[in-house]
C-alpha atoms as a PDB file:
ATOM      1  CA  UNK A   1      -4.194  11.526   2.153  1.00  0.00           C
ATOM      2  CA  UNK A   2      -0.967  12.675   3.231  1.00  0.00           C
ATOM      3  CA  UNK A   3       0.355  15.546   5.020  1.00  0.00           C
ATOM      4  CA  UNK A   4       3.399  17.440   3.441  1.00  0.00           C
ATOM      5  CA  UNK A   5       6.172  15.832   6.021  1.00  0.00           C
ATOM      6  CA  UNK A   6       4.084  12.277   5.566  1.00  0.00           C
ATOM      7  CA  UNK A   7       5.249  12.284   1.957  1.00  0.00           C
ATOM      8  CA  UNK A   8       8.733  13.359   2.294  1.00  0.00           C
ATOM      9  CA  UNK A   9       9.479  10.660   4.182  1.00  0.00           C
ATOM     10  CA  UNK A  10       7.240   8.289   1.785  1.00  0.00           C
ATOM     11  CA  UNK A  11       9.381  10.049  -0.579  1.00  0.00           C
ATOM     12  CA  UNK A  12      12.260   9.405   0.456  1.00  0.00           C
ATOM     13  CA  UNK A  13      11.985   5.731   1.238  1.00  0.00           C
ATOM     14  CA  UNK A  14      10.691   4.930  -2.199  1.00  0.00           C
ATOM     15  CA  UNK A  15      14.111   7.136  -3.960  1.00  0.00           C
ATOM     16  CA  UNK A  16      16.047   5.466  -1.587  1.00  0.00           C
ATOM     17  CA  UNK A  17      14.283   1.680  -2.481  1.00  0.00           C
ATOM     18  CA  UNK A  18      14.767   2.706  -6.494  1.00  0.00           C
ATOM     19  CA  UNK A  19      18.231   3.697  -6.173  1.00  0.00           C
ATOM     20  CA  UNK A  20      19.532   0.991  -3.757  1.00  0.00           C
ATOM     21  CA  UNK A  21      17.586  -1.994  -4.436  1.00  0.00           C
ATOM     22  CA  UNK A  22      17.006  -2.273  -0.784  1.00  0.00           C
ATOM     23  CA  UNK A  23      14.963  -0.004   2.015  1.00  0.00           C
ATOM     24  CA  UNK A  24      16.923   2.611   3.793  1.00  0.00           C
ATOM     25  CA  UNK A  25      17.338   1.977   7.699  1.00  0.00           C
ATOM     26  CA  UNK A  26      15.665   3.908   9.743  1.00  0.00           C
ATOM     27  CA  UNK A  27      19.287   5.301  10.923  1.00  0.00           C
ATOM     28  CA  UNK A  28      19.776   6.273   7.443  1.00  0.00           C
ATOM     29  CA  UNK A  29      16.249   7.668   7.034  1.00  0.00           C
ATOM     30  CA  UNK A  30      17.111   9.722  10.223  1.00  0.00           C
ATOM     31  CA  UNK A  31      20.318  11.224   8.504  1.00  0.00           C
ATOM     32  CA  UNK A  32      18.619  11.822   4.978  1.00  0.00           C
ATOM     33  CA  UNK A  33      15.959  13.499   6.954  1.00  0.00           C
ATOM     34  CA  UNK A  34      18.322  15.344   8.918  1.00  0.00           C
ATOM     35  CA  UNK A  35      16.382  14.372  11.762  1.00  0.00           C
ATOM     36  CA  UNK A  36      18.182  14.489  15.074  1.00  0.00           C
ATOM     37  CA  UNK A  37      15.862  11.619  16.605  1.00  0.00           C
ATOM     38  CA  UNK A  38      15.145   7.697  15.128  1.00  0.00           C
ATOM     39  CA  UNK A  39      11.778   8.256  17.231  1.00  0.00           C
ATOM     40  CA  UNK A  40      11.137  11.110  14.906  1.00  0.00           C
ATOM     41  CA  UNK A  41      11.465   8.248  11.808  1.00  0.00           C
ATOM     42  CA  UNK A  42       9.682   5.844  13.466  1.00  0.00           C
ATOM     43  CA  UNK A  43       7.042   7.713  14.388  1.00  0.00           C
ATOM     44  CA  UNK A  44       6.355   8.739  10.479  1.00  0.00           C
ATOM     45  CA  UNK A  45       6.471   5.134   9.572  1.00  0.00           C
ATOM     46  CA  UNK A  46       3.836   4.038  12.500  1.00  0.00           C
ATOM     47  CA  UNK A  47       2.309   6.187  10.824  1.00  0.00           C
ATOM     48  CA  UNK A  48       2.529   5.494   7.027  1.00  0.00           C
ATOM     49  CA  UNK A  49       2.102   2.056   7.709  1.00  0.00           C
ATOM     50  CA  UNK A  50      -1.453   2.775   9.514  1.00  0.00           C
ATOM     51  CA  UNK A  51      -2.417   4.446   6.023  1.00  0.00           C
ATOM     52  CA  UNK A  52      -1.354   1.445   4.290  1.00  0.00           C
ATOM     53  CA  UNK A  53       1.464   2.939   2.052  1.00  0.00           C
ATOM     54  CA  UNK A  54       4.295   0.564   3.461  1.00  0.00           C
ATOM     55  CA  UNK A  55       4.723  -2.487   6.035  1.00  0.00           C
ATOM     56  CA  UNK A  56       7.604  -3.098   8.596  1.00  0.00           C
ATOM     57  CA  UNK A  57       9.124  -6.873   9.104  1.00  0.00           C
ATOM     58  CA  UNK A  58      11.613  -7.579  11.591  1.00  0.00           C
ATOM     59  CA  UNK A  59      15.385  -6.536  10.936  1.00  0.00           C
ATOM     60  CA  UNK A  60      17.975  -4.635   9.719  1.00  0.00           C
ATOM     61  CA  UNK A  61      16.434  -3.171   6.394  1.00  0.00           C
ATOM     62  CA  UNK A  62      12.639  -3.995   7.425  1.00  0.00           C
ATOM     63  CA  UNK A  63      10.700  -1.338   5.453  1.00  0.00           C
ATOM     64  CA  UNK A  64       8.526  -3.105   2.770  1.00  0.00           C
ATOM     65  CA  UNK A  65       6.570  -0.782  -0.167  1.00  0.00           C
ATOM     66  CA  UNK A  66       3.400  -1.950  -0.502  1.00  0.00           C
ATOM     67  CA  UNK A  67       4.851  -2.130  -4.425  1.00  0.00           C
ATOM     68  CA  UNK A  68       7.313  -4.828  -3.910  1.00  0.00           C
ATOM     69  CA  UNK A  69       9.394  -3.251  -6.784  1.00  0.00           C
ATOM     70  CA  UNK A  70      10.442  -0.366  -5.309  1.00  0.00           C
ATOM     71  CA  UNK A  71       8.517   2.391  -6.696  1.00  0.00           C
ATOM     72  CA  UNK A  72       5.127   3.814  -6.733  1.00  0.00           C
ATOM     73  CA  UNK A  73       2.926   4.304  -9.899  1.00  0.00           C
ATOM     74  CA  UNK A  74       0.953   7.055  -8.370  1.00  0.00           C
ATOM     75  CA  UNK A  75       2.376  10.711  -7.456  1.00  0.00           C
ATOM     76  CA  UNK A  76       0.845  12.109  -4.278  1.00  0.00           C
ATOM     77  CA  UNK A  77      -0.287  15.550  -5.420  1.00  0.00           C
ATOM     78  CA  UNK A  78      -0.923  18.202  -2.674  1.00  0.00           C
ATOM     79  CA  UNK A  79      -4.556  19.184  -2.320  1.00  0.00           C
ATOM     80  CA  UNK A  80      -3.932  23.053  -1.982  1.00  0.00           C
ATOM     81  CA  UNK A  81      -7.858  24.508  -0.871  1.00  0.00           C
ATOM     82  CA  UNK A  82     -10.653  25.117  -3.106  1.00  0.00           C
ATOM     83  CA  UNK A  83     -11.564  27.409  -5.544  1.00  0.00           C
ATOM     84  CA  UNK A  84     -15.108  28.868  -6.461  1.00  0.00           C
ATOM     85  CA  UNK A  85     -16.594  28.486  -9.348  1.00  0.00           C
ATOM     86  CA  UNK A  86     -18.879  31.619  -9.196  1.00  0.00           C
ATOM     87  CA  UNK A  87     -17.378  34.787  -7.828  1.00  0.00           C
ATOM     88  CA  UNK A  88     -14.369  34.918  -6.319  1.00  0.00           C
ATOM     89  CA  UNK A  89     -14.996  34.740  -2.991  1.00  0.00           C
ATOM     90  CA  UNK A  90     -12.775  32.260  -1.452  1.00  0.00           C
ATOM     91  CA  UNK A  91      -9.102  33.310  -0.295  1.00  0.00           C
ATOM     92  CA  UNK A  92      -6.527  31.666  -2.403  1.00  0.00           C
ATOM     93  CA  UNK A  93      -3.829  29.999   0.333  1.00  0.00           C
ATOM     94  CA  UNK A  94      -2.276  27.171  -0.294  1.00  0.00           C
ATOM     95  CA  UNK A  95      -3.068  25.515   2.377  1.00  0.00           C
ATOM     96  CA  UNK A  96      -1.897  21.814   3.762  1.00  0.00           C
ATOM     97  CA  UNK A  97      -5.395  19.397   2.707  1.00  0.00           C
ATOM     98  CA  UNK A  98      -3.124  16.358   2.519  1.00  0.00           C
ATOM     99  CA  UNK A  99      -2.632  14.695  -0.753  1.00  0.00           C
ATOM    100  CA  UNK A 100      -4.633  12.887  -3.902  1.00  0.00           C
ATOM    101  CA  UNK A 101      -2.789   9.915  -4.997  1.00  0.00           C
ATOM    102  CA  UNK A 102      -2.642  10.231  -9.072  1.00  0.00           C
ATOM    103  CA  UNK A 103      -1.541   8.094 -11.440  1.00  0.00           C
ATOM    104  CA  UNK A 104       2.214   8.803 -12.965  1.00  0.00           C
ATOM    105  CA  UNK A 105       0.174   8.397 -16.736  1.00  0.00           C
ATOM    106  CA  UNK A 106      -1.815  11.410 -15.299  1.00  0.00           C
ATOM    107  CA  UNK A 107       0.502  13.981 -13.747  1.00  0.00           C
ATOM    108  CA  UNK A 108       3.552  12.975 -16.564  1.00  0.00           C
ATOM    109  CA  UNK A 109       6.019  12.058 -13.654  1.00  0.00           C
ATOM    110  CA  UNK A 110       6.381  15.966 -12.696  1.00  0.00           C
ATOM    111  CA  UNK A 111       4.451  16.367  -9.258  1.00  0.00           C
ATOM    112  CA  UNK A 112       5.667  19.306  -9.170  1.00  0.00           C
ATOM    113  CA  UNK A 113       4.088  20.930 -12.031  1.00  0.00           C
ATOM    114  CA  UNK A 114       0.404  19.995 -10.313  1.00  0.00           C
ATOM    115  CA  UNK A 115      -1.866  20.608  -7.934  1.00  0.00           C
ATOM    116  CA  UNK A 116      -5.069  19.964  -7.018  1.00  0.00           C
ATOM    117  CA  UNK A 117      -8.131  22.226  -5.632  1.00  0.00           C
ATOM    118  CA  UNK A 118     -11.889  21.359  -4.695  1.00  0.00           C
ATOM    119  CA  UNK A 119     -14.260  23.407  -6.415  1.00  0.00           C
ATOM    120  CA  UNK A 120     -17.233  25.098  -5.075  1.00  0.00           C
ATOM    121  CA  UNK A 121     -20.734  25.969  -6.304  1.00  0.00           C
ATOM    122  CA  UNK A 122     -21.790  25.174  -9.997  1.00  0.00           C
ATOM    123  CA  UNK A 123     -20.385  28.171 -12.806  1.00  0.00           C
ATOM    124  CA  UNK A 124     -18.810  25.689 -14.630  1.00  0.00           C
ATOM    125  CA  UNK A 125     -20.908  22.456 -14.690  1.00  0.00           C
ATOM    126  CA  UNK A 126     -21.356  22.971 -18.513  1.00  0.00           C
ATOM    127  CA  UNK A 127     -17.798  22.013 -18.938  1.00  0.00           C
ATOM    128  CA  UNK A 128     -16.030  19.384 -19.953  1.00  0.00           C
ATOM    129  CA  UNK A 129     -12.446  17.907 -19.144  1.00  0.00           C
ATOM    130  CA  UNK A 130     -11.506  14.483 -20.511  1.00  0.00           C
ATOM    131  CA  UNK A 131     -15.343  14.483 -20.789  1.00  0.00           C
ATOM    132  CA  UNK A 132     -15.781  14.726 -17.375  1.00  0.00           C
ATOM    133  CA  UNK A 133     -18.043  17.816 -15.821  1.00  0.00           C
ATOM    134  CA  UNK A 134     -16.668  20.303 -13.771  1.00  0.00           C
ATOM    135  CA  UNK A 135     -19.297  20.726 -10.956  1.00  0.00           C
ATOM    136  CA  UNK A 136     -19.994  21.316  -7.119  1.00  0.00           C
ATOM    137  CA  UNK A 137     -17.609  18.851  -5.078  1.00  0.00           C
ATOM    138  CA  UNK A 138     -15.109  18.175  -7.665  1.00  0.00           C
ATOM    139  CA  UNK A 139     -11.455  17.878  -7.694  1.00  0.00           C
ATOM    140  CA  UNK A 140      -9.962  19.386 -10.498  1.00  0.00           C
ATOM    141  CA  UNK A 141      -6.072  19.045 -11.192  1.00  0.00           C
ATOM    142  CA  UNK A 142      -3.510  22.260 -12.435  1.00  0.00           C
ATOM    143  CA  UNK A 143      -0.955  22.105 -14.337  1.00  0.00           C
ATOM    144  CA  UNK A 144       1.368  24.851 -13.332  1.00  0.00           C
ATOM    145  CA  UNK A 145       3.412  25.774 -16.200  1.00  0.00           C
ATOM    146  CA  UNK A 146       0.273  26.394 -18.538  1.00  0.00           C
ATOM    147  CA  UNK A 147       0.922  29.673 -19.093  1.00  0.00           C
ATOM    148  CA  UNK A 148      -0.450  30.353 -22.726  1.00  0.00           C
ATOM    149  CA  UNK A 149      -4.778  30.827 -22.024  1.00  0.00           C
ATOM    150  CA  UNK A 150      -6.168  29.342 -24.381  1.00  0.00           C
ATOM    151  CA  UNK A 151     -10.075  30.699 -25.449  1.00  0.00           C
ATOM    152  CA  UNK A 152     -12.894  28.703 -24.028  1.00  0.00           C
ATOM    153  CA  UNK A 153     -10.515  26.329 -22.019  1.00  0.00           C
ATOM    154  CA  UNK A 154     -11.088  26.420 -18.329  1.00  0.00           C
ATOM    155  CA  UNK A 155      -7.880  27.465 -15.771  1.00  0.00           C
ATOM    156  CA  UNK A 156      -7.929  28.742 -12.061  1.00  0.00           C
ATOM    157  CA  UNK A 157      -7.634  32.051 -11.609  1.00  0.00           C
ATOM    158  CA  UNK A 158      -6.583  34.397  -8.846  1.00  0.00           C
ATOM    159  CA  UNK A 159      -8.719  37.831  -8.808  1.00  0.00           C
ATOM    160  CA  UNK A 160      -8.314  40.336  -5.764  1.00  0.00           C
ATOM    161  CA  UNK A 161      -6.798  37.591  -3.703  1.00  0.00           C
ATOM    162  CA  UNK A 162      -9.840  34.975  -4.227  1.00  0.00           C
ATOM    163  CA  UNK A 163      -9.609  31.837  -6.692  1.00  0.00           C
ATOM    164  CA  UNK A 164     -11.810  30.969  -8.938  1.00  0.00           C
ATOM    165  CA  UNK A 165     -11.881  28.509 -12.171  1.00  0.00           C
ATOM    166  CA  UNK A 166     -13.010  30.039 -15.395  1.00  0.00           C
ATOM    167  CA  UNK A 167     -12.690  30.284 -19.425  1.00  0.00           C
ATOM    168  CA  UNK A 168     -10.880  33.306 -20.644  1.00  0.00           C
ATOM    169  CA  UNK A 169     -12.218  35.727 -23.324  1.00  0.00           C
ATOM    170  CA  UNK A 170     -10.169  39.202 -23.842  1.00  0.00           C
ATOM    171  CA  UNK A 171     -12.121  42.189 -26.189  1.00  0.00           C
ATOM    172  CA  UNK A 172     -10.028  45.454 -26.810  1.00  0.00           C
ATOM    173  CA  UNK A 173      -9.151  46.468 -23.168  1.00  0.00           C
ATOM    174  CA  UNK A 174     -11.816  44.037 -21.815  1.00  0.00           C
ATOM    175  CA  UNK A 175     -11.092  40.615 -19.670  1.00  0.00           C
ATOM    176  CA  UNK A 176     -13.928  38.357 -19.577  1.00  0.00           C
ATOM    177  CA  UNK A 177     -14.110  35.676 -17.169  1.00  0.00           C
ATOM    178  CA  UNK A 178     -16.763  33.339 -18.010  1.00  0.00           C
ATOM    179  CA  UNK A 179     -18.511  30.626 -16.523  1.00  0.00           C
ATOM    180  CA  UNK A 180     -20.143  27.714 -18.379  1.00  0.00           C
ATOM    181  CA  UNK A 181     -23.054  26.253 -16.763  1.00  0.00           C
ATOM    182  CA  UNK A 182     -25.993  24.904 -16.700  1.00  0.00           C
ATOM    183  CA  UNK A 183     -27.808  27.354 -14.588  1.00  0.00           C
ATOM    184  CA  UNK A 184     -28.366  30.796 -15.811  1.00  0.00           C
ATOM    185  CA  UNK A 185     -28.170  32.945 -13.397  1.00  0.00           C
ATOM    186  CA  UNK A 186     -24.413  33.027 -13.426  1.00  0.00           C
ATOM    187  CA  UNK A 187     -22.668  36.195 -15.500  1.00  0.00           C
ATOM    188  CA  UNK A 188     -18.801  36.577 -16.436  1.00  0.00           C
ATOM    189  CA  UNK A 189     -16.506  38.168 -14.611  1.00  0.00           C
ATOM    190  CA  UNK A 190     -15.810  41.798 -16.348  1.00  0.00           C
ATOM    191  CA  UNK A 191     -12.122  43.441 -15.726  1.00  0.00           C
ATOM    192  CA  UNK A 192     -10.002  45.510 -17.486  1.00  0.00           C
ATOM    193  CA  UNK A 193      -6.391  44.739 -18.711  1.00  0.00           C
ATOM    194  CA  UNK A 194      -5.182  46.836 -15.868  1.00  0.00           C
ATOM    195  CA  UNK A 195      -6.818  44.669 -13.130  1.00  0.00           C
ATOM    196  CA  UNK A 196      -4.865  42.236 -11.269  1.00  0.00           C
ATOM    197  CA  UNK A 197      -5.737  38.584 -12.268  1.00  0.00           C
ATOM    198  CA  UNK A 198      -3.173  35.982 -13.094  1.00  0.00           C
ATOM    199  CA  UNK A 199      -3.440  32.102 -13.891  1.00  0.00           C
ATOM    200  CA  UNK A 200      -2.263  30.216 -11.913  1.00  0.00           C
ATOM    201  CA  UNK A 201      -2.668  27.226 -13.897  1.00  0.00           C
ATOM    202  CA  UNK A 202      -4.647  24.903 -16.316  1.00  0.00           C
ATOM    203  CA  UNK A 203      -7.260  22.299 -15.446  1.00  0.00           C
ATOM    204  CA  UNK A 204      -6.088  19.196 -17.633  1.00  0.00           C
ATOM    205  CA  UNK A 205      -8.038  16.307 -15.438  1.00  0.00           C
ATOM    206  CA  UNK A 206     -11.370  16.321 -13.095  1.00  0.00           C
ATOM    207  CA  UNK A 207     -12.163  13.628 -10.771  1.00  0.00           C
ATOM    208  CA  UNK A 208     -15.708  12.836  -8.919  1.00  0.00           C
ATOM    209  CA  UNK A 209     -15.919  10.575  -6.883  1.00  0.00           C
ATOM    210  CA  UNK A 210     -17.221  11.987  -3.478  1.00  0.00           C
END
């Protein structure tokens, strides 16, 4: 995982790499960057180098992309916190949790448009995503500018300042936020149209692997 500055300059190289047809130096990383330092640049690429994203040869234009041909077919997508799925307990910041490396066929070349958060506890193990179960532990990615809620589809949403991923049902002046699980203890989420929630995205992917 990377942090945010991590994969600007990751970023940058691999723009740079497309467009050129050759690695930037590390004195025009330093002005791209608008970095007043080369130790600044080097010190990002000791570092990417230890995570395995690029190597360094001697000379002029050393940086190598671990994929020779000058672009990456993953997006780095920020990991932004977690979200419950039971009540919304947790605060929703979007906090720096590095990056998930996701595959451009995923994420549609837009990183932008997605994040990702970790999901805790188990209100929506019951449901599927690409046939894959949201539960406890796993990482769920949002697309942003999924505005339209859709019935019985789950999306992350924000409710007194705490995040939480849920299906959507709205009767008369009701808001029902509902979970679907396994376990039957948990209940919906009951507001009126005149409570504060917002979306602040889909879930269109779940991954498990921890």
């Amino acid at each position: 995982m990377l942090t945010e500055k991590q994969q600007k300059v990751l970023d940058t190289i691999t723009e740079f790499t497309a467009q050129n047809g050759k690695s930037p130096t590390i004195e025009e990383l330093k002005n791209i960057l608008e970095q007043k330092s080369k130790r600044w640049v080097t010190q990002y690429l000791e570092v990417l180098e230890k995570k395995w994203f690029l190597t360094r040869w001697s000379g002029y234009r050393s940086i190598r992309l671990w994929n020779t041909i000058g672009f990456q077919t993953t997006l780095n997508i920020p990991i932004l916190g977690y979200a419950n799925a039971g009540t919304p307990l947790a605060v929703a910041e979007q906090n720096d949790h590095g990056t998930l490396p996701i595959s451009k066929n995923i994420a549609k070349w837009s990183p932008e448009n997605y994040f990702v958060v970790k999901v805790e506890w188990t209100s929506m193990n019951n449901q599927k995503v690409n046939n894959k179960f949201i539960d406890n532990g796993s990482y769920v990615l949002i697309k942003k500018d999924e505005k339209t809620i859709k019935k019985w589809e789950p999306y992350l949403f924000v409710v007194d300042g705490g995040a939480t991923i849920k299906n959507f049902k709205r009767e008369w002046e009701n808001i029902y936020l509902t979970p679907n699980s396994k376990d039957t203890h948990h209940k919906p989420i009951i507001l009126s149209e005149y409570d504060e929630v917002q979306s602040n995205g889909k879930v269109v992917d779940v991954f498990n692997f921890d």
